[in-house]
N, C-alpha and C. Protein backbone atom coordinates (compact mmCIF):
# COMPACT_ATOMS: atom_id res chain seq x y z
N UNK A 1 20.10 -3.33 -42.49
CA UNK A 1 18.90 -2.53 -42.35
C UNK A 1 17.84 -3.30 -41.55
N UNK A 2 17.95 -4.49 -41.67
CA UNK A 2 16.90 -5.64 -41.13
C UNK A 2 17.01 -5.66 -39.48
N UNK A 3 18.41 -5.64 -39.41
CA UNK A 3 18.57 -5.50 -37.86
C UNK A 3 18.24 -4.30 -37.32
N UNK A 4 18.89 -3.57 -37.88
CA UNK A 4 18.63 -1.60 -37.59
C UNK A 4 16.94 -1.57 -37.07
N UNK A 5 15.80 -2.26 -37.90
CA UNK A 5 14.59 -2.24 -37.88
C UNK A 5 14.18 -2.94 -35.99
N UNK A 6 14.86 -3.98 -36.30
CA UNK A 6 14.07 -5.01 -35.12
C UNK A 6 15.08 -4.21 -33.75
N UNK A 7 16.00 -3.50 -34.18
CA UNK A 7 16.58 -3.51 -32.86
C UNK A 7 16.02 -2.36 -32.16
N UNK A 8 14.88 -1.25 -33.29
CA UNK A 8 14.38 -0.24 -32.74
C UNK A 8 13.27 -0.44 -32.46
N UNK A 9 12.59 -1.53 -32.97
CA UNK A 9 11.48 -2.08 -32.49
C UNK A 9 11.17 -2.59 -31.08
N UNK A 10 12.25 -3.43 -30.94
CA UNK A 10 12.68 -4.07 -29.58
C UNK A 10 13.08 -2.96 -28.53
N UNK A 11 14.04 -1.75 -28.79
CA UNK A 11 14.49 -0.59 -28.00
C UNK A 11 13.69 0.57 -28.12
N UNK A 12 12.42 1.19 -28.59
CA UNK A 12 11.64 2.06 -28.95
C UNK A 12 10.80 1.83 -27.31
N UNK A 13 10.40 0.69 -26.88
CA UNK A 13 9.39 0.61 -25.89
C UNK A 13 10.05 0.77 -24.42
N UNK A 14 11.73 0.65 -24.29
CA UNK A 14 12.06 0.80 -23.07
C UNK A 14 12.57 2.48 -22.92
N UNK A 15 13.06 3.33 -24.17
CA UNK A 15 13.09 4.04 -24.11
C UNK A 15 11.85 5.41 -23.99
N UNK A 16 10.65 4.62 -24.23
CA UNK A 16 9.56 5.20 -23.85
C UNK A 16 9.15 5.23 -22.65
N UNK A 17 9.29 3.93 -21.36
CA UNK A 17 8.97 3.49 -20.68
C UNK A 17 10.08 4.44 -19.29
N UNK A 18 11.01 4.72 -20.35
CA UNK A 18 12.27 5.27 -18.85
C UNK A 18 12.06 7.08 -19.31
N UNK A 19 11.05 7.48 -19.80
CA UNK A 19 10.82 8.70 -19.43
C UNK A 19 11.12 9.50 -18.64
N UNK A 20 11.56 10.67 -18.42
CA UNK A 20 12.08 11.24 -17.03
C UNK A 20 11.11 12.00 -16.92
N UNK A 21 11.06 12.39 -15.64
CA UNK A 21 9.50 13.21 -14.39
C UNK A 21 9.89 14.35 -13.60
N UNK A 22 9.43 15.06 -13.25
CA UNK A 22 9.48 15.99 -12.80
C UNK A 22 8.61 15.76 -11.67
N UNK A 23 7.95 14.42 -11.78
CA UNK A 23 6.77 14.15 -10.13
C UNK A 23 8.04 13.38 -8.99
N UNK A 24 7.26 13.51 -7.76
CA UNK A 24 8.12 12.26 -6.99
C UNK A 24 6.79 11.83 -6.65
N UNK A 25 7.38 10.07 -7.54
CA UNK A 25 6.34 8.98 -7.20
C UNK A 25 6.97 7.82 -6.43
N UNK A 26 5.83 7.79 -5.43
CA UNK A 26 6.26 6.74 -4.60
C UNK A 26 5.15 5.51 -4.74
N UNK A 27 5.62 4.53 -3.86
CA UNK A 27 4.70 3.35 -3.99
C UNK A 27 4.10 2.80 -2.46
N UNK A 28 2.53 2.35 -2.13
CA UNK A 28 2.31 2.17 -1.25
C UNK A 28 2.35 0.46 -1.23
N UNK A 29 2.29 -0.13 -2.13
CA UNK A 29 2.76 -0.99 -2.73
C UNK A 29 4.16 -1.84 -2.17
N UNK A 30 4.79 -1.13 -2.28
CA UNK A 30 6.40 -1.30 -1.86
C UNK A 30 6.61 -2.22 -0.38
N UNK A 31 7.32 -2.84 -0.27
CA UNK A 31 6.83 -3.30 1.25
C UNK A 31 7.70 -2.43 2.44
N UNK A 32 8.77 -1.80 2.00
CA UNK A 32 9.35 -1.00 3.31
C UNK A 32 11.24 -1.97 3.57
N UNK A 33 11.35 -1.10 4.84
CA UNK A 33 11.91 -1.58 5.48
C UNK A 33 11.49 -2.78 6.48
N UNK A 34 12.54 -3.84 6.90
CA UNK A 34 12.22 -4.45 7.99
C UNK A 34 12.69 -3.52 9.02
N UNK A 35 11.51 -3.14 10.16
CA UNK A 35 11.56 -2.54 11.56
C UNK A 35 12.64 -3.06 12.70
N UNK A 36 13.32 -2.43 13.46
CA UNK A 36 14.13 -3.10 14.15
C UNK A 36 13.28 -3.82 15.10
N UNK A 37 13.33 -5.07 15.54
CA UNK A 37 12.70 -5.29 16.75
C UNK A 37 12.59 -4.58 18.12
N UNK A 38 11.88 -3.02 18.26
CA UNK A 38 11.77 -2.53 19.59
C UNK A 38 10.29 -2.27 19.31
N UNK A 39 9.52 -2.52 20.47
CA UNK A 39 8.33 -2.44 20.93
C UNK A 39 7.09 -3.32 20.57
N UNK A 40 7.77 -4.22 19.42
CA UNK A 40 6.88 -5.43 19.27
C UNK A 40 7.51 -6.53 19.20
N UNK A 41 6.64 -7.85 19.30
CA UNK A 41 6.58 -8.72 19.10
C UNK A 41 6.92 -9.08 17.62
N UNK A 42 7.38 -10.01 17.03
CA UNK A 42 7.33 -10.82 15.76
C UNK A 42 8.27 -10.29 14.65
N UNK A 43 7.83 -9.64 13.36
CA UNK A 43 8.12 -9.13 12.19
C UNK A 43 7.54 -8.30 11.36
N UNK A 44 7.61 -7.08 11.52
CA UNK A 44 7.17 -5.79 10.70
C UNK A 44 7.78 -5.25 9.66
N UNK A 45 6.77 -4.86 8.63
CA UNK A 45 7.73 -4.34 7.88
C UNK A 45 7.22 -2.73 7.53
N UNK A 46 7.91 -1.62 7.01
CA UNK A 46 7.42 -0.55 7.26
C UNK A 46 7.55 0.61 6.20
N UNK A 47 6.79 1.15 5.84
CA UNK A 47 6.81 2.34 4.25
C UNK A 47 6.65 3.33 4.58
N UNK A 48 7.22 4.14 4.39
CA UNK A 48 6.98 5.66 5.15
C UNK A 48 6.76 6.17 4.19
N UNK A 49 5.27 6.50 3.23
CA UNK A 49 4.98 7.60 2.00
C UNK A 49 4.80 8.61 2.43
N UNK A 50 4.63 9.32 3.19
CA UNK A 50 4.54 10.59 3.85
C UNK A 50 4.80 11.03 5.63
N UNK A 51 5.91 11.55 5.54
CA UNK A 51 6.54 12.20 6.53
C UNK A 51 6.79 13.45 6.61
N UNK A 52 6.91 14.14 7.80
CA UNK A 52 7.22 15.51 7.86
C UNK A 52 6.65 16.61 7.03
N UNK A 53 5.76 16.16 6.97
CA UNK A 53 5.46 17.15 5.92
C UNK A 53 4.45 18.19 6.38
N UNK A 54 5.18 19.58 6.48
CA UNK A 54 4.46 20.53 7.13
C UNK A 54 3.55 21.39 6.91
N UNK A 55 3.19 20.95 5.93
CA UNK A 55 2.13 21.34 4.99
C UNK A 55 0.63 20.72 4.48
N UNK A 56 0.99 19.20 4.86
CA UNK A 56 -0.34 18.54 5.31
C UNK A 56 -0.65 18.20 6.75
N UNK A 57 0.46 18.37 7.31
CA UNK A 57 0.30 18.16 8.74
C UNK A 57 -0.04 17.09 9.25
N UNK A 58 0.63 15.46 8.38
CA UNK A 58 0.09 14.16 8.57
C UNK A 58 0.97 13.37 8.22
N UNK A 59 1.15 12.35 8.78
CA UNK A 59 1.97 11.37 8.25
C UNK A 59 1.20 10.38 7.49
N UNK A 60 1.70 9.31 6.85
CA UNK A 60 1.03 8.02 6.32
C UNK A 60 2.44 7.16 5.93
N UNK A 61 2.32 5.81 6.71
CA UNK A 61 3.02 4.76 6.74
C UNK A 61 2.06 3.59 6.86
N UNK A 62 2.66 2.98 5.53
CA UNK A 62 2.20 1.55 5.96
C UNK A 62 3.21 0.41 6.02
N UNK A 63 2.49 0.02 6.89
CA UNK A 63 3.04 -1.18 8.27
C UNK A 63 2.44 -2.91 7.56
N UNK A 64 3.29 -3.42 7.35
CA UNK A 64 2.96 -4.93 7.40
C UNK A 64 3.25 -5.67 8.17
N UNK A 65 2.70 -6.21 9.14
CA UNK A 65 3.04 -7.17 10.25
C UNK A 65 2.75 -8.48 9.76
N UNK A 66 3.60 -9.50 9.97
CA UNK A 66 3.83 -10.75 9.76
C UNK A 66 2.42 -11.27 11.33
N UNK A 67 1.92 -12.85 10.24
CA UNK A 67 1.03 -13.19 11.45
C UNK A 67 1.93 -13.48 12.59
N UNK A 68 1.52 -13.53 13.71
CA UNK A 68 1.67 -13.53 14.98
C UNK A 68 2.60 -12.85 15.27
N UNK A 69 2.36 -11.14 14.95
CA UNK A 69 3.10 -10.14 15.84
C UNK A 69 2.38 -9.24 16.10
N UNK A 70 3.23 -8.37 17.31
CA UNK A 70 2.07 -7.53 17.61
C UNK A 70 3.23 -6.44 17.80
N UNK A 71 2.31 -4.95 18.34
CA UNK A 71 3.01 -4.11 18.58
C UNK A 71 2.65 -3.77 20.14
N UNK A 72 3.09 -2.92 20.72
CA UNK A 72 3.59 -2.85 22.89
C UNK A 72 2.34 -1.97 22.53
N UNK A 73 1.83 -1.47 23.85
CA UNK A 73 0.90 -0.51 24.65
C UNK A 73 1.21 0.89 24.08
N UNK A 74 0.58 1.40 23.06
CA UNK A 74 1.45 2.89 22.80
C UNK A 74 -0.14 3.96 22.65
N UNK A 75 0.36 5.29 22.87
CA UNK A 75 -0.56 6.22 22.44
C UNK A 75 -0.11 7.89 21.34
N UNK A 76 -0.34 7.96 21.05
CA UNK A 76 -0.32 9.02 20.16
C UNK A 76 -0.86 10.33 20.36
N UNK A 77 0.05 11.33 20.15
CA UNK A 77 -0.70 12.96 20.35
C UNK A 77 -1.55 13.53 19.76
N UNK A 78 -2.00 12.74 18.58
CA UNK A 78 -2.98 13.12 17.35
C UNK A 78 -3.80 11.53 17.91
N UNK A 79 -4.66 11.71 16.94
CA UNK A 79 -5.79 11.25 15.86
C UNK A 79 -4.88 10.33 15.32
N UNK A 80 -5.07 8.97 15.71
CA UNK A 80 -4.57 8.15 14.17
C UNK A 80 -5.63 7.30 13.61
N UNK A 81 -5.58 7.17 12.40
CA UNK A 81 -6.90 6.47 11.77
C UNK A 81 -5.64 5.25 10.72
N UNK A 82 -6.05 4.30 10.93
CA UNK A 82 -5.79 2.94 10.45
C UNK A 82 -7.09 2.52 9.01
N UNK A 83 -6.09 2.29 8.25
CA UNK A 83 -7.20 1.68 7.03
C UNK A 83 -6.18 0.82 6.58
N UNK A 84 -7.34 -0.79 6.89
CA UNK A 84 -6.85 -1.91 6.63
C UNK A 84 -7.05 -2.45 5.00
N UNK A 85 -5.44 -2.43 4.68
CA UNK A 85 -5.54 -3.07 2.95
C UNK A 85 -5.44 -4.23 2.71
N UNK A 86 -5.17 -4.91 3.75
CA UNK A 86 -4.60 -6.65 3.49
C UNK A 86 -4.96 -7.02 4.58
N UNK A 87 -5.70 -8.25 4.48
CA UNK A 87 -5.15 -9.30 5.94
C UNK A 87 -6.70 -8.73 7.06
N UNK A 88 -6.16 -9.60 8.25
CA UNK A 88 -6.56 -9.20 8.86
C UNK A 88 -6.08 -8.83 10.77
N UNK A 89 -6.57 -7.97 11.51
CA UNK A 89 -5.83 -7.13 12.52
C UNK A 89 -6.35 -7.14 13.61
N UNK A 90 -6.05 -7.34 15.06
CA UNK A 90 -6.28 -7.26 16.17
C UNK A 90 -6.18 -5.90 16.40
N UNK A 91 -6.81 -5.38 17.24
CA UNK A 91 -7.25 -4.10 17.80
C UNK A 91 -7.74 -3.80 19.06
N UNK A 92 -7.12 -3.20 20.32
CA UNK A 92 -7.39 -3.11 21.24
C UNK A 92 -7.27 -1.77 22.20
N UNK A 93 -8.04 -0.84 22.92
CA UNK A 93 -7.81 0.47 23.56
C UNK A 93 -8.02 -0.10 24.80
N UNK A 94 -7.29 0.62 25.79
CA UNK A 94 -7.37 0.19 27.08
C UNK A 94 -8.68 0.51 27.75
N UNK A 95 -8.88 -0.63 28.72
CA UNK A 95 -10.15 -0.55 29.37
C UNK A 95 -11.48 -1.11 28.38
N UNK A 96 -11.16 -1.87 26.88
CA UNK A 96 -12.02 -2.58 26.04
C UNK A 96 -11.69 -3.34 25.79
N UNK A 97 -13.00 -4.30 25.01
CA UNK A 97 -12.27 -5.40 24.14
C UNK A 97 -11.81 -5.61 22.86
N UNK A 98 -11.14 -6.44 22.83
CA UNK A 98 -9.96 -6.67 21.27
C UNK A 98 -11.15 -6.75 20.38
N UNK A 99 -10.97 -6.40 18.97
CA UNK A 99 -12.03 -6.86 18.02
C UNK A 99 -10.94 -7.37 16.65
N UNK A 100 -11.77 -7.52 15.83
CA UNK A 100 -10.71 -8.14 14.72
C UNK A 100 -10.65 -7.21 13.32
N UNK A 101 -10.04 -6.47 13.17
CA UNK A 101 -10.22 -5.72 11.94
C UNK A 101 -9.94 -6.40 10.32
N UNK A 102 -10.55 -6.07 9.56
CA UNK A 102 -10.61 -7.57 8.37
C UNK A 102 -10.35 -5.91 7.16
N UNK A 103 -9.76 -6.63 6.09
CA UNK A 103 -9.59 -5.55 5.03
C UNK A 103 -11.16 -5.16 4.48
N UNK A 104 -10.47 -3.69 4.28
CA UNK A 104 -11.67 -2.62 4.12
C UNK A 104 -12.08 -1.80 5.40
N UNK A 105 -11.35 -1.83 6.36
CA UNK A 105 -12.34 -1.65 7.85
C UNK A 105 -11.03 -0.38 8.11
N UNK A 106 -11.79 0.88 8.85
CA UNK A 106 -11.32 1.64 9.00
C UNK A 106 -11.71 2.00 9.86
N UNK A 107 -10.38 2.31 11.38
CA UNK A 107 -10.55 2.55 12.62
C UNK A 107 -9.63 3.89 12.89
N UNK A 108 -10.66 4.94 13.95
CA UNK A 108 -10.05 6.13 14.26
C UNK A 108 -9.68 5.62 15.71
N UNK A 109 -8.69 5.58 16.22
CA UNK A 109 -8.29 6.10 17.47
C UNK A 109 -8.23 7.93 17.89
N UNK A 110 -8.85 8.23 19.15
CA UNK A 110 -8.08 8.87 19.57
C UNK A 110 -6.99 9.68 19.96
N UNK A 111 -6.87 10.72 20.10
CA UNK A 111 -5.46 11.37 20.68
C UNK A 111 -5.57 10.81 22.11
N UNK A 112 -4.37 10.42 22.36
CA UNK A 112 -3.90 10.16 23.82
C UNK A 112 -4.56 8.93 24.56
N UNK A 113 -5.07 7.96 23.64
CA UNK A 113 -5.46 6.95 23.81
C UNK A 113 -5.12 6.10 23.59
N UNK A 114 -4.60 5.26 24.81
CA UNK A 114 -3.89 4.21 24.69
C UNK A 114 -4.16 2.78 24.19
N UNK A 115 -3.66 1.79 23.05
CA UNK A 115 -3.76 1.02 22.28
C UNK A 115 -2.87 0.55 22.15
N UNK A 116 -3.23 -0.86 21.07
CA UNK A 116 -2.37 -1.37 20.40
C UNK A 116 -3.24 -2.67 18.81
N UNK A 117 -2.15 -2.62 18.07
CA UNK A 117 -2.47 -3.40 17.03
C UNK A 117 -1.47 -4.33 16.30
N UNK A 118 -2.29 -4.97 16.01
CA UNK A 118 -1.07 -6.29 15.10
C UNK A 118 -2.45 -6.89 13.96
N UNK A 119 -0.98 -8.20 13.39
CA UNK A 119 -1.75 -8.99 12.52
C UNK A 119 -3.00 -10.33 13.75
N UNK A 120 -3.34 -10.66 13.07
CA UNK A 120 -3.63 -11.88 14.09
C UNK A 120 -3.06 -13.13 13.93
N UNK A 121 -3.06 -14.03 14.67
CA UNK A 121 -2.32 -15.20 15.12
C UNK A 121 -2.15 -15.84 13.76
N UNK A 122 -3.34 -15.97 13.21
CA UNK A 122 -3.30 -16.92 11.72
C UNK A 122 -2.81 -16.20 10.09
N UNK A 123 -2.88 -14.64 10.49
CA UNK A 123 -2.71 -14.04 9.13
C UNK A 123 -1.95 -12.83 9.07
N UNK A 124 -1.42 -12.57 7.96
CA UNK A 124 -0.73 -11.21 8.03
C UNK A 124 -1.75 -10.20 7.97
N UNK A 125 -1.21 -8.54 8.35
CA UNK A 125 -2.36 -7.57 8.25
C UNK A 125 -1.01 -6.56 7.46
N UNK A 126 -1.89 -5.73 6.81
CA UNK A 126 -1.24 -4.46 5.84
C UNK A 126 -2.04 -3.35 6.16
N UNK A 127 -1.40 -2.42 6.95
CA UNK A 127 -2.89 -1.12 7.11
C UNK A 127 -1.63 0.20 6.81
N UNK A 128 -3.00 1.40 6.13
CA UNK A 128 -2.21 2.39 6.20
C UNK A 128 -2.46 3.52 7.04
N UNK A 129 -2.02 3.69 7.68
CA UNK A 129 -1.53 4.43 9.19
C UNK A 129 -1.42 6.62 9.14
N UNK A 130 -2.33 6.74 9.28
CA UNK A 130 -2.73 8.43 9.36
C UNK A 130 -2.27 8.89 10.70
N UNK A 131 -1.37 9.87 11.00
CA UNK A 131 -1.30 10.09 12.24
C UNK A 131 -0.45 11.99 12.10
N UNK A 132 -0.28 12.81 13.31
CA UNK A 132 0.11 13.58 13.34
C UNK A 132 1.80 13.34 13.85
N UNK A 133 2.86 13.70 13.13
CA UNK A 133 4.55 13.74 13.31
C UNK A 133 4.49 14.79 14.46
N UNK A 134 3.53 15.48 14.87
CA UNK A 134 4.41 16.78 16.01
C UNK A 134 4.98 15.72 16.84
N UNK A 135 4.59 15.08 17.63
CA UNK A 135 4.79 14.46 19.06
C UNK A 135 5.50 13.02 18.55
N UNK A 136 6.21 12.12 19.11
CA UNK A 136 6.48 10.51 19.10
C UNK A 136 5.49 9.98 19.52
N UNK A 137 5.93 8.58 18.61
CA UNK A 137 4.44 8.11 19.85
C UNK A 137 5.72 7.09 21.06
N UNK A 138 4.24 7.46 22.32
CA UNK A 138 4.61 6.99 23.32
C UNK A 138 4.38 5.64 23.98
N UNK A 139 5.32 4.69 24.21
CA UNK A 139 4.94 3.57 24.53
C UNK A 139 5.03 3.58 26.06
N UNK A 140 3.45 3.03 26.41
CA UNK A 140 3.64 2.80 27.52
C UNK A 140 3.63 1.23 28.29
N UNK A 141 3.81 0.51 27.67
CA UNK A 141 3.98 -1.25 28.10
C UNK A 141 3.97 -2.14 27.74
N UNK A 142 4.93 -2.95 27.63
CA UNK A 142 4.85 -4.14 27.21
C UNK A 142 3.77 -5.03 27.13
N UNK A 143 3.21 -5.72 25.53
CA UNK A 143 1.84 -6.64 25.71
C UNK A 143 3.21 -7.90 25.06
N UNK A 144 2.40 -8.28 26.72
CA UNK A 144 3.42 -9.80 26.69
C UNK A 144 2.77 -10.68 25.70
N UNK A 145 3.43 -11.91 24.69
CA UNK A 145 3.34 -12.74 24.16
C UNK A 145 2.10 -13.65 24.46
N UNK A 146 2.19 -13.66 26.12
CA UNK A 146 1.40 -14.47 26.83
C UNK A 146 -0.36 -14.05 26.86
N UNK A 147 -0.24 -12.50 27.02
CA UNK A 147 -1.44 -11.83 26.96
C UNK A 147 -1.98 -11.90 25.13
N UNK A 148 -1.22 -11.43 24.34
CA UNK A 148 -1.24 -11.76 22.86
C UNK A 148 -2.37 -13.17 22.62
N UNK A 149 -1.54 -14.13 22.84
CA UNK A 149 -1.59 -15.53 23.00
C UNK A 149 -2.98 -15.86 23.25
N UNK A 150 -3.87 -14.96 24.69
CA UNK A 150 -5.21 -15.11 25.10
C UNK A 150 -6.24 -13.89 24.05
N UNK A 151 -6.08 -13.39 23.23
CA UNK A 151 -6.79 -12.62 22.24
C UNK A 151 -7.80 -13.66 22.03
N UNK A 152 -7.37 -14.88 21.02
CA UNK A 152 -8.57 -15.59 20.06
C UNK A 152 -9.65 -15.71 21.29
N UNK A 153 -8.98 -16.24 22.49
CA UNK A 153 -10.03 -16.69 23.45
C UNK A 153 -10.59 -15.48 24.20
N UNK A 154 -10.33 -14.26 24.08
CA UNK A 154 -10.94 -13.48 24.44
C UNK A 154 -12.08 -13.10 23.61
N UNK A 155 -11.89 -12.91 22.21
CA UNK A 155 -12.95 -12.48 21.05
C UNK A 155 -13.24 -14.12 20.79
N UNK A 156 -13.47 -15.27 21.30
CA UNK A 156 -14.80 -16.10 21.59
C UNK A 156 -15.70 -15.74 22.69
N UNK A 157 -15.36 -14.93 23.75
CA UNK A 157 -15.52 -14.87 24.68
C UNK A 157 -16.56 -13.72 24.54
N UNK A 158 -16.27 -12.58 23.73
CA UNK A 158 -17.20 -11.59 23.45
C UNK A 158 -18.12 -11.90 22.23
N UNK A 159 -18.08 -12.83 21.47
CA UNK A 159 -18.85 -13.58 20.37
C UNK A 159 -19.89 -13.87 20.86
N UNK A 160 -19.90 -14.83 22.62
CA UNK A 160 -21.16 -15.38 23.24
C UNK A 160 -22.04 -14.43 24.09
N UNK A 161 -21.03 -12.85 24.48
CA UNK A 161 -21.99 -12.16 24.77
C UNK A 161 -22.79 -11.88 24.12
């Protein structure tokens, strides 16, 4: 009887705990897949909590980039809005300068405006990624290692303006 007691004591809390649901819960939490290496630099990793879904008409993935990677020249057919949860992020639209996005900081791009983002050289970045699924996004060029590489010294460079 003594055992009978402790063994329901001990088994009462996992059988509470494995409840079954009728929700689908996901985690943003989760870190993803590792990304194949096409269109960036370094090591990404990637969560897709909302896809296809034709009914909000939005995606949301979050992206963890390992420090010193980046992602190529790309633009998007929507609106994407970036909200940074971790870390901190390089940020750049063509024809401006790079700035540094730090957690808490939330940036709208444009439709059809061409960009790109990563972690920065010294740290990882975690952002979660709002965008419209109609269209792919489109890459249009390679950001060489080398150009990457001149960021820090570019944002000293706009510090002294």
């Amino acid at each position: 009887m003594k055992y009978s007691i402790l063994t329901l004591i001990f088994f009462a809390p996992l059988f509470i705990a494995a409840q079954s649901s009728d929700y689908k819960v996901s985690s943003y939490k989760t870190e993803g897949t590792k990304a194949p290496n096409t269109h960036y630099i370094g090591e990404a990793w990637l969560n897709p909590l909302i896809h296809d879904d034709e009914e909000l008409g939005y995606n949301i993935t979050k992206a963890t980039f390992k420090a010193n990677s980046t992602l190529d020249w790309h633009k998007h057919g929507s609106v994407q809005v970036l909200v940074i949860v971790d870390g901190k992020a390089y940020y750049q639209e063509k024809g401006k300068k790079p700035i540094v996005l730090k957690e808490g900081d939330v940036i709208r791009c444009e439709k059809e405006t061409e960009h790109w983002h990563s972690s920065t050289k010294e740290c990882d970045v975690t952002f979660l990624a709002f965008y419209s699924g109609e269209k792919p996004t489109e890459w249009t060029e390679v950001l060489t290692q080398e150009y990457y590489d001149q960021v820090p010294k570019m944002l000293e460079t706009n510090s002294q303006n």
